[in-house]
Protein backbone atom coordinates (compact mmCIF):
# COMPACT_ATOMS: atom_id res chain seq x y z
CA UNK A 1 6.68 -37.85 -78.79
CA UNK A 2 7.83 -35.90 -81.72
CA UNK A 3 4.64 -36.78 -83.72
CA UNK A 4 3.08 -35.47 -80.61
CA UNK A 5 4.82 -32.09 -80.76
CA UNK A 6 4.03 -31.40 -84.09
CA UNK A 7 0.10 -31.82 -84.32
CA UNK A 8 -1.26 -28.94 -85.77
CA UNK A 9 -3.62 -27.37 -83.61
CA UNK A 10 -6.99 -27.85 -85.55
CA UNK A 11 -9.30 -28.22 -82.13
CA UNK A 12 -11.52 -25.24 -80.59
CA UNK A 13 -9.57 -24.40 -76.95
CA UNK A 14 -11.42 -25.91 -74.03
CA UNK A 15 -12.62 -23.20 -71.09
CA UNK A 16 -9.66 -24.61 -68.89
CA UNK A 17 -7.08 -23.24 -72.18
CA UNK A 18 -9.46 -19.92 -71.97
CA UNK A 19 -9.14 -19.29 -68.27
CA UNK A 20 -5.44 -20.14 -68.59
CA UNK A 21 -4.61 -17.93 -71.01
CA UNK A 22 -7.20 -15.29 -69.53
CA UNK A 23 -4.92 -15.64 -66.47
CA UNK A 24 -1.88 -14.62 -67.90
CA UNK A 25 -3.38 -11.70 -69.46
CA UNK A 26 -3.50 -13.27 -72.97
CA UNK A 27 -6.97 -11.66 -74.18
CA UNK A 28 -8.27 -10.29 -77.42
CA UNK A 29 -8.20 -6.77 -77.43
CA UNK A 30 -7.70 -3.99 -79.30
CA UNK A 31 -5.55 -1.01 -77.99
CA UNK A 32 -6.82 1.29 -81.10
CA UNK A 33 -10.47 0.99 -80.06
CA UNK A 34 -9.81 3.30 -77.36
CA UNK A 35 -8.37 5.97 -78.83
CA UNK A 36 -10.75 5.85 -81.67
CA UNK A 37 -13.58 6.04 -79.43
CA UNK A 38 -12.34 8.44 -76.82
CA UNK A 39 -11.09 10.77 -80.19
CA UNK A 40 -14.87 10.48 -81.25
CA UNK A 41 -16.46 11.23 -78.46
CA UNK A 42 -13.77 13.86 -77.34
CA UNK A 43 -14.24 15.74 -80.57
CA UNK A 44 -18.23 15.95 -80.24
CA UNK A 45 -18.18 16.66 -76.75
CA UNK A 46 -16.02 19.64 -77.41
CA UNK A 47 -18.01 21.19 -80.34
CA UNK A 48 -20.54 21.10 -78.19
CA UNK A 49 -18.99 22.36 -75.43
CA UNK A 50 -16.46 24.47 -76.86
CA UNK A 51 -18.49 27.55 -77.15
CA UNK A 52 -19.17 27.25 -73.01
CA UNK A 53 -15.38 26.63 -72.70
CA UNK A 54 -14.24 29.65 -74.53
CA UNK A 55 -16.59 32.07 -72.84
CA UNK A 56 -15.26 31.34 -69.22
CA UNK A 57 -11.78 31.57 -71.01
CA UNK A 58 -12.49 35.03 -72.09
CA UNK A 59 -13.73 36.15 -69.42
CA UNK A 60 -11.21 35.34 -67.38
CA UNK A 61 -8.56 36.70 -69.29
CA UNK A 62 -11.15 40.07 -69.44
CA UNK A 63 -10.96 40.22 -65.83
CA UNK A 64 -7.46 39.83 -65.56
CA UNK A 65 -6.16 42.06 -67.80
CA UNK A 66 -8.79 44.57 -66.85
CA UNK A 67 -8.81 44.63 -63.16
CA UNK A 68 -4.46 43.89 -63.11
CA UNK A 69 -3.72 46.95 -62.25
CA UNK A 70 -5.88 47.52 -59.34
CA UNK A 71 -4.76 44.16 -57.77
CA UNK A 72 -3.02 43.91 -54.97
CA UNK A 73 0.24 41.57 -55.56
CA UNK A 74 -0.34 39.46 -52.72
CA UNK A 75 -0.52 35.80 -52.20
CA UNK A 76 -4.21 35.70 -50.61
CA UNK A 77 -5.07 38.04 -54.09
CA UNK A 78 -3.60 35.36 -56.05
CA UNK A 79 -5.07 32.45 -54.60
CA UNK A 80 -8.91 33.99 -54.65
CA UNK A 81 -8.44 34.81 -58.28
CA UNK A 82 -7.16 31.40 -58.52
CA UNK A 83 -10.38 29.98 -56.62
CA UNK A 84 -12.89 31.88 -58.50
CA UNK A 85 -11.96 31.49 -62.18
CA UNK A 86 -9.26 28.83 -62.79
CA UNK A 87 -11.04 26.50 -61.31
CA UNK A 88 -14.26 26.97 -63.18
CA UNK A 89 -12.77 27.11 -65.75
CA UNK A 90 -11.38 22.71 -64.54
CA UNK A 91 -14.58 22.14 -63.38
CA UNK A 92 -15.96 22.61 -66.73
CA UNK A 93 -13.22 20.52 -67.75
CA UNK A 94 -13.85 17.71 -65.24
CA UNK A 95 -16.82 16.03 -66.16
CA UNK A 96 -15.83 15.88 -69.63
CA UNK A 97 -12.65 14.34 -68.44
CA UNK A 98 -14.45 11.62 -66.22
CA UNK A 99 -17.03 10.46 -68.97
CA UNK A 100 -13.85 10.39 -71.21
CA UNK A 101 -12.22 7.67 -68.75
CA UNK A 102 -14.96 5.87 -67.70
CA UNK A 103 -15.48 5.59 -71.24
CA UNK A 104 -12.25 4.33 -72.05
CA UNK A 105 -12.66 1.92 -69.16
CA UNK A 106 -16.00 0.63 -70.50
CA UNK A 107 -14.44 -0.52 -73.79
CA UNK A 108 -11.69 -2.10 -71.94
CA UNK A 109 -14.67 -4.60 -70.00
CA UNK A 110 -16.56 -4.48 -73.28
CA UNK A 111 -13.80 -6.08 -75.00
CA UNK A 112 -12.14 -8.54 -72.22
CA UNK A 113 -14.60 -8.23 -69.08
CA UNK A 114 -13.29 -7.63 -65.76
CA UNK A 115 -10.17 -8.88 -65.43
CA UNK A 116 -7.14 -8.41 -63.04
CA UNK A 117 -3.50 -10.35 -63.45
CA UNK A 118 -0.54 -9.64 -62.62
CA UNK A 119 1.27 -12.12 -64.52
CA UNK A 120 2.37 -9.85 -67.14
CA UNK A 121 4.24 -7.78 -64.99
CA UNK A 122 6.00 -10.99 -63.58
CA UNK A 123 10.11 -10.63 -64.56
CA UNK A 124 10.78 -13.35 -66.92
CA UNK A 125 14.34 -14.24 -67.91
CA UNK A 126 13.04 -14.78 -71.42
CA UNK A 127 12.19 -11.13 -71.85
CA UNK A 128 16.03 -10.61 -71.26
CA UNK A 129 17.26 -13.02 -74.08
CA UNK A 130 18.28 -10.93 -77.04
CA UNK A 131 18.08 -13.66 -79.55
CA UNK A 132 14.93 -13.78 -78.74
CA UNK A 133 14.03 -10.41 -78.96
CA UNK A 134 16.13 -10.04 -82.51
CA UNK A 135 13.89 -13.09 -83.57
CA UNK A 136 10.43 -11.22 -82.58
CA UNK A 137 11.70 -7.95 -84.93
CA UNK A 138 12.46 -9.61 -87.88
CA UNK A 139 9.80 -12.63 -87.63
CA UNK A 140 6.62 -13.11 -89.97
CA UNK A 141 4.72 -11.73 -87.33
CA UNK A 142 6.67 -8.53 -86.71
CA UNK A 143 6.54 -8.27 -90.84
CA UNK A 144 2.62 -8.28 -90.87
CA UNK A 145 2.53 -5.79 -87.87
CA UNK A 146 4.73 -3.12 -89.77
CA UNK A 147 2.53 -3.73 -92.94
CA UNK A 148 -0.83 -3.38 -90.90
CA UNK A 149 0.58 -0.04 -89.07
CA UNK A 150 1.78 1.67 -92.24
CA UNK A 151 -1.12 0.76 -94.02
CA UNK A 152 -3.26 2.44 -91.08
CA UNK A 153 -1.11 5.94 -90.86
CA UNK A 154 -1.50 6.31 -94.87
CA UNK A 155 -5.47 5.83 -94.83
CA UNK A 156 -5.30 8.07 -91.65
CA UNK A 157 -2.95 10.72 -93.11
CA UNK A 158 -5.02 10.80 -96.63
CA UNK A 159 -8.67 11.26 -94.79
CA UNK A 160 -6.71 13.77 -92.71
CA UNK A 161 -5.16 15.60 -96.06
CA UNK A 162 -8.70 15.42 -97.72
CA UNK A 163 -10.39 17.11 -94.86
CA UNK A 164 -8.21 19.45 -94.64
CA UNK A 165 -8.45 20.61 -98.26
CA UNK A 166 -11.77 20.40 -98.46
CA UNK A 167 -12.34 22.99 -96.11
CA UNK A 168 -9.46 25.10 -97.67
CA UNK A 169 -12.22 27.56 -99.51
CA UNK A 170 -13.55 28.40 -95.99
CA UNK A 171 -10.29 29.08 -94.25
CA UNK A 172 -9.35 31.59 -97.10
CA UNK A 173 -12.31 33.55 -96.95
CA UNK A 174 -11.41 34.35 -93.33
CA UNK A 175 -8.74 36.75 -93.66
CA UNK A 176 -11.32 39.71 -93.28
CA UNK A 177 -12.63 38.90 -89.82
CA UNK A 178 -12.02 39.31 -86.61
CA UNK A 179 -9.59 37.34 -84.49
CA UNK A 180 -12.68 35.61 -82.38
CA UNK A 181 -14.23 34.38 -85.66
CA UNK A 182 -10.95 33.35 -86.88
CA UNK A 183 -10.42 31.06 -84.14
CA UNK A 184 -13.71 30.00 -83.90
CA UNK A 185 -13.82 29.36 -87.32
CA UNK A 186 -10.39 27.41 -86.78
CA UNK A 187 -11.58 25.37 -83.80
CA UNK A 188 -14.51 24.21 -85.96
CA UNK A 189 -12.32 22.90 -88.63
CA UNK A 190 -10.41 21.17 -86.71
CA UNK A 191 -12.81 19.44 -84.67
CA UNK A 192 -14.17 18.70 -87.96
CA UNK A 193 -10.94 17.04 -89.08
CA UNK A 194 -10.20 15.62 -86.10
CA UNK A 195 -14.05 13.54 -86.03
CA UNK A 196 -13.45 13.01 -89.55
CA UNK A 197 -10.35 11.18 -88.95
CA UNK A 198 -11.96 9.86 -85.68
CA UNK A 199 -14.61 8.07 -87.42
CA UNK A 200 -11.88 6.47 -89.83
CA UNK A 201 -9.62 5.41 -87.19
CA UNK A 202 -12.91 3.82 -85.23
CA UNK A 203 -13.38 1.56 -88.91
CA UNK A 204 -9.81 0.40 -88.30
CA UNK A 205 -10.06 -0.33 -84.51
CA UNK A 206 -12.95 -2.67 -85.38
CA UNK A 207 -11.78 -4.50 -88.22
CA UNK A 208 -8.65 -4.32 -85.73
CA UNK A 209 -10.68 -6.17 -82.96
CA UNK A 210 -11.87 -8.54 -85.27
CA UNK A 211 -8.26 -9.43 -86.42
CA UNK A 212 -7.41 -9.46 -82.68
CA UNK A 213 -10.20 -12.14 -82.12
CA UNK A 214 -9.56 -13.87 -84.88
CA UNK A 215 -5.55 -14.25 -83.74
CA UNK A 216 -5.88 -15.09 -80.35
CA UNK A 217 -8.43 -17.78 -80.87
CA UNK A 218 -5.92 -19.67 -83.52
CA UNK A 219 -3.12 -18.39 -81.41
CA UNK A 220 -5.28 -20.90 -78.42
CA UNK A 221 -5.85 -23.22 -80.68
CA UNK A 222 -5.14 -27.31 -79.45
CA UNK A 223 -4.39 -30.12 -80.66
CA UNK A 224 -6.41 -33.40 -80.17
CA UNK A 225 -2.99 -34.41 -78.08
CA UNK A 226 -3.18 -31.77 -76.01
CA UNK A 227 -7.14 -32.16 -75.27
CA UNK A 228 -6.25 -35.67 -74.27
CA UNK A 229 -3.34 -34.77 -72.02
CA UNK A 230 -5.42 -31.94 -70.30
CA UNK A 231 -8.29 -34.31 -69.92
CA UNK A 232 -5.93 -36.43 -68.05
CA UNK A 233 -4.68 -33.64 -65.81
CA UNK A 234 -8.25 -32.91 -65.35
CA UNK A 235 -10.30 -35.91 -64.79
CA UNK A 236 -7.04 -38.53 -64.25
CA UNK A 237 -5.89 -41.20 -66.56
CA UNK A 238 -8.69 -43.07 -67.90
CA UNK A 239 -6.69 -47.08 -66.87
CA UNK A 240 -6.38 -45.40 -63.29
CA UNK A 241 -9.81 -44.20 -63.21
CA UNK A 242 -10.77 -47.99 -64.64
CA UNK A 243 -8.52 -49.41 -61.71
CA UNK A 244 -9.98 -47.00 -59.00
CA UNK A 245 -13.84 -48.50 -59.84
CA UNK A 246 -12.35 -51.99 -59.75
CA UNK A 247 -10.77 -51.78 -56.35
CA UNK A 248 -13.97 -50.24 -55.28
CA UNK A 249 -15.98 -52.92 -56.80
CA UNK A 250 -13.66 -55.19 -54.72
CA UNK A 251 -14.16 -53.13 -52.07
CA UNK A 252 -17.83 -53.46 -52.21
CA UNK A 253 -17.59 -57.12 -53.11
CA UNK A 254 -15.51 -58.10 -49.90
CA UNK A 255 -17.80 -55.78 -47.34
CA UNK A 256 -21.08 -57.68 -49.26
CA UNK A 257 -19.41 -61.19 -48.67
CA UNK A 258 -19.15 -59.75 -45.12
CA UNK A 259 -22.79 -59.59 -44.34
CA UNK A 260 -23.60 -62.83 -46.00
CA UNK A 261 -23.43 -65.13 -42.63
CA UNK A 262 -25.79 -62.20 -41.24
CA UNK A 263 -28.13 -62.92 -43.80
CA UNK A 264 -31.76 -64.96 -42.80
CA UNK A 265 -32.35 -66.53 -46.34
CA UNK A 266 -30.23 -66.66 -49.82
CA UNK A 267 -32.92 -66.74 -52.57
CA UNK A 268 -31.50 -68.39 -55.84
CA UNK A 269 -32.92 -68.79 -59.29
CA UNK A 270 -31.28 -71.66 -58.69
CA UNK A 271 -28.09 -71.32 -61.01
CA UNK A 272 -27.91 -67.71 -62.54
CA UNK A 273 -28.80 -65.55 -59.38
CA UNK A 274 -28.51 -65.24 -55.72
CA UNK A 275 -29.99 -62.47 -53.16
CA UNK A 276 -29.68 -62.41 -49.39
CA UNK A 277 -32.30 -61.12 -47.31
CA UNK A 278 -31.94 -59.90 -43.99
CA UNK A 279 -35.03 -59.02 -41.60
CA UNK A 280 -34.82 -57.87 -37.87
CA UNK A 281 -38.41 -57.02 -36.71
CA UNK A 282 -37.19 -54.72 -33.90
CA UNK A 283 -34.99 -52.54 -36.09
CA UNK A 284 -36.05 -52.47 -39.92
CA UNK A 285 -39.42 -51.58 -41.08
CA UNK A 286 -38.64 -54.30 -44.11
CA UNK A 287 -36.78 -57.30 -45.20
CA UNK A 288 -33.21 -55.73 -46.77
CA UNK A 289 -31.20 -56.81 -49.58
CA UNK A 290 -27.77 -57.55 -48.03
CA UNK A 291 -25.96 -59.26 -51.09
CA UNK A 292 -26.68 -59.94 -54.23
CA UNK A 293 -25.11 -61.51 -58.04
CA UNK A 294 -24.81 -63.66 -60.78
CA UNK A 295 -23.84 -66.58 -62.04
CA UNK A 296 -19.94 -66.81 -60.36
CA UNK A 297 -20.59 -64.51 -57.51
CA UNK A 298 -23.89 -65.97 -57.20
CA UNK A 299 -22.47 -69.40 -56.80
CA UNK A 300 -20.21 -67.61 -54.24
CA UNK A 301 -22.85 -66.00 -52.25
CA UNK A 302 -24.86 -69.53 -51.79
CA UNK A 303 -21.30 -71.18 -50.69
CA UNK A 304 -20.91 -68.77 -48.15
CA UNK A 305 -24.09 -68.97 -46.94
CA UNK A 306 -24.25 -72.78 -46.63
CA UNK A 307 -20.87 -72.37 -44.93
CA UNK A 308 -22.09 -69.97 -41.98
CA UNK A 309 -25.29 -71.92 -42.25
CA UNK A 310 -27.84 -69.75 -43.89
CA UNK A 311 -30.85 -71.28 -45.66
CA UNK A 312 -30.65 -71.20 -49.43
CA UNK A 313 -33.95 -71.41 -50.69
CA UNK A 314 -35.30 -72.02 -54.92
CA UNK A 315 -37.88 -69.49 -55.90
CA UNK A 316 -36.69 -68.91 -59.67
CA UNK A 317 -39.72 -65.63 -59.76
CA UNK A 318 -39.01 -64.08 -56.60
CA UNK A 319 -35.20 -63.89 -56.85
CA UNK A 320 -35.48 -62.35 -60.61
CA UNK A 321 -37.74 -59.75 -59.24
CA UNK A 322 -35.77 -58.88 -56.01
CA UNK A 323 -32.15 -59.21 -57.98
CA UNK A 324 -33.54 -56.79 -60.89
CA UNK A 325 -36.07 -54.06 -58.51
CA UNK A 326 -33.53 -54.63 -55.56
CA UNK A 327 -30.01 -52.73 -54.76
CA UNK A 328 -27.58 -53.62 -52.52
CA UNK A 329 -28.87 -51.89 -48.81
CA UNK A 330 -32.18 -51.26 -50.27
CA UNK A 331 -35.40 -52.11 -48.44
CA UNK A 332 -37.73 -54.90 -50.93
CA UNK A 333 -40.64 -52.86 -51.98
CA UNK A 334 -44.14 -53.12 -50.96
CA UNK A 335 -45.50 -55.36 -54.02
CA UNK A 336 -42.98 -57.93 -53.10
CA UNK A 337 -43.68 -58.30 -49.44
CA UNK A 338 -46.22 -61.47 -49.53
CA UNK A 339 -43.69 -63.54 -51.55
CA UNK A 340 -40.78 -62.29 -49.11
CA UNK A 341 -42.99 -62.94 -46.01
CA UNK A 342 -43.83 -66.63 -47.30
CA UNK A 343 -39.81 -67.44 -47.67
CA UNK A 344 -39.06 -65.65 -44.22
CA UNK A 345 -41.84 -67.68 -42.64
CA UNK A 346 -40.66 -71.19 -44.73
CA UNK A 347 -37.26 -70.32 -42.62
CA UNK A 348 -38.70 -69.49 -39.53
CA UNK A 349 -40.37 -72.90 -39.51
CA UNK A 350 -36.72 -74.80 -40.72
CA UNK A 351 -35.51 -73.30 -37.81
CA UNK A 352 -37.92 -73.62 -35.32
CA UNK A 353 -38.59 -69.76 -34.26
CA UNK A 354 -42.22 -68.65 -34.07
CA UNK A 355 -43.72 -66.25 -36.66
């Protein structure tokens, strides 16, 4: 058993080790795709957009501060200015919020289909075990983690310093203008930045993915033990599937033997084989195999049938070709039917009924 536990786990995981894990919410998946993607897209949709966004902005605050002092400090007042400009100024802001989620919720299918558990959220006493939880923070694992992360926020933070610098000339040469060209000069850069650093943090969140895919499938990794053991669970042991088709075979055997005495004629070969033959006129449209073997069950099948009195009859050809074109319950085929119809009428004659 210890050899057993301490196979390494060289094998591919079978789909039953997939679904398994895929139950339990064990998936690979990157959390940093996400917001890489929905930073991208967020920062493109708003240059684009931004220009529509700030309009309705300023207008709104034109109309307020304009139109303040006429207004009548009432609820009904309040709630119509509320109505007519706040909330186009959301509804400009809602469809680039949806896209945004659905978005986010696309990558989350892209990466581990549709999938619902709640197994995760299940309270486990192990969660609760702090030397446990001290040997998670300063494991190998937790090491590499730290290494990865810092190594991320320093790329990150030096794209994010260069673009900002870069773009330093431009922000000087802004002192003379207005306040609206200030900000929208402003907004630009740092949409500018923020796509910039976007497009680096997308980089990491796929060579992140691919880590992630690379670690769960070692992480569900077998050995050739535990293939064997879940084949067992699986398909059963393979000596109780062998003695499940032998007590079956027995079965078979014994219910065979059975319809021996029922039998009109045993054809032998004369040593090696033995068929019976049953034919009823009235209710088969063919002579039927009822029994059939070799060499110690065929010796068995012709001592039955001389017990219940059955004729045993020699035809070395005929009892080849029925034993090997023949199964158990099967009707004799056509191309055998004159050599079957000349033993049933041999018997017929033995025992005196008319043919």
């Amino acid at each position: 058993m210890a050899d057993e536990q301490f196979q390494e786990r060289t094998e591919q995981a079978t789909p039953r080790r997939r679904q398994k894990a895929r139950e339990e919410g064990k998936v690979a998946r990157s959390v940093e795709l996400n917001s890489a993607v929905i930073l991208c897209l967020g920062a493109v949709t708003l240059y684009f957009m931004g220009p529509l966004l700030v309009s309705q902005l300023k207008d709104y605050m034109v109309f307020t501060f304009s139109e303040a002092p006429k207004m009548n400090p009432s609820f009904d007042t309040l709630v119509s200015l509320f109505s007519s400009r706040v909330l186009t100024f959301f509804f400009l802001l809602g469809p680039i919020l949806l896209i945004l989620s659905l978005v986010a919720y696309g990558i989350n299918v892209m990466q581990v289909g549709f999938m619902f558990t709640g197994k995760p959220l299940e309270p486990k006493l192990d969660k609760l075990n702090i030397a446990n939880g001290i040997k998670k923070m300063f494991s190998a694992r937790s090491l590499m983690e730290l290494i990865r992360d810092t190594l991320k926020l320093l790329v990150i933070g030096f794209v994010g310093y260069k673009a900002i610098t870069s773009q330093l000339d431009s922000f000087f040469l802004l002192s003379d203008n207005s306040v609206a060209v200030f900000a929208g000069a402003m907004g630009k850069m740092a949409l500018k930045t923020s796509l910039q650093i976007g497009i680096v943090m997308l980089v990491i969140a796929l060579l992140d993915y691919a880590y992630q895919k690379y670690d769960f499938e070692k992480s569900i990794k077998m050995s050739r033990q535990e293939i064997q053991d879940e084949y067992k669970d699986t398909e059963g042991s393979p000596q109780i599937k062998a003695r499940v088709r032998q007590i079956q075979r027995e079965i078979s055997r014994k219910r065979m033997m059975q319809e021996i005495p029922k039998a009109d004629v045993v054809v032998t070969n004369p040593t090696h084989l033995a068929v019976a033959l049953k034919y009823r006129p009235d209710e088969m449209e063919a002579p039927m195999v009822v029994a059939k073997g070799e060499r110690l069950i065929a010796e068995k099948i012709k001592q039955i049938a001389r017990d219940a009195g059955v004729p045993v009859v020699e035809n070395q050809p005929l009892a080849r070709a029925l034993f090997s074109m023949c199964e158990i319950g099967s009707y004799v085929p056509a191309k055998l039917f004159r050599a079957v119809a000349e033993v049933l009428a041999y018997v017929y004659r033995l025992k005196g009924v008319g043919v």
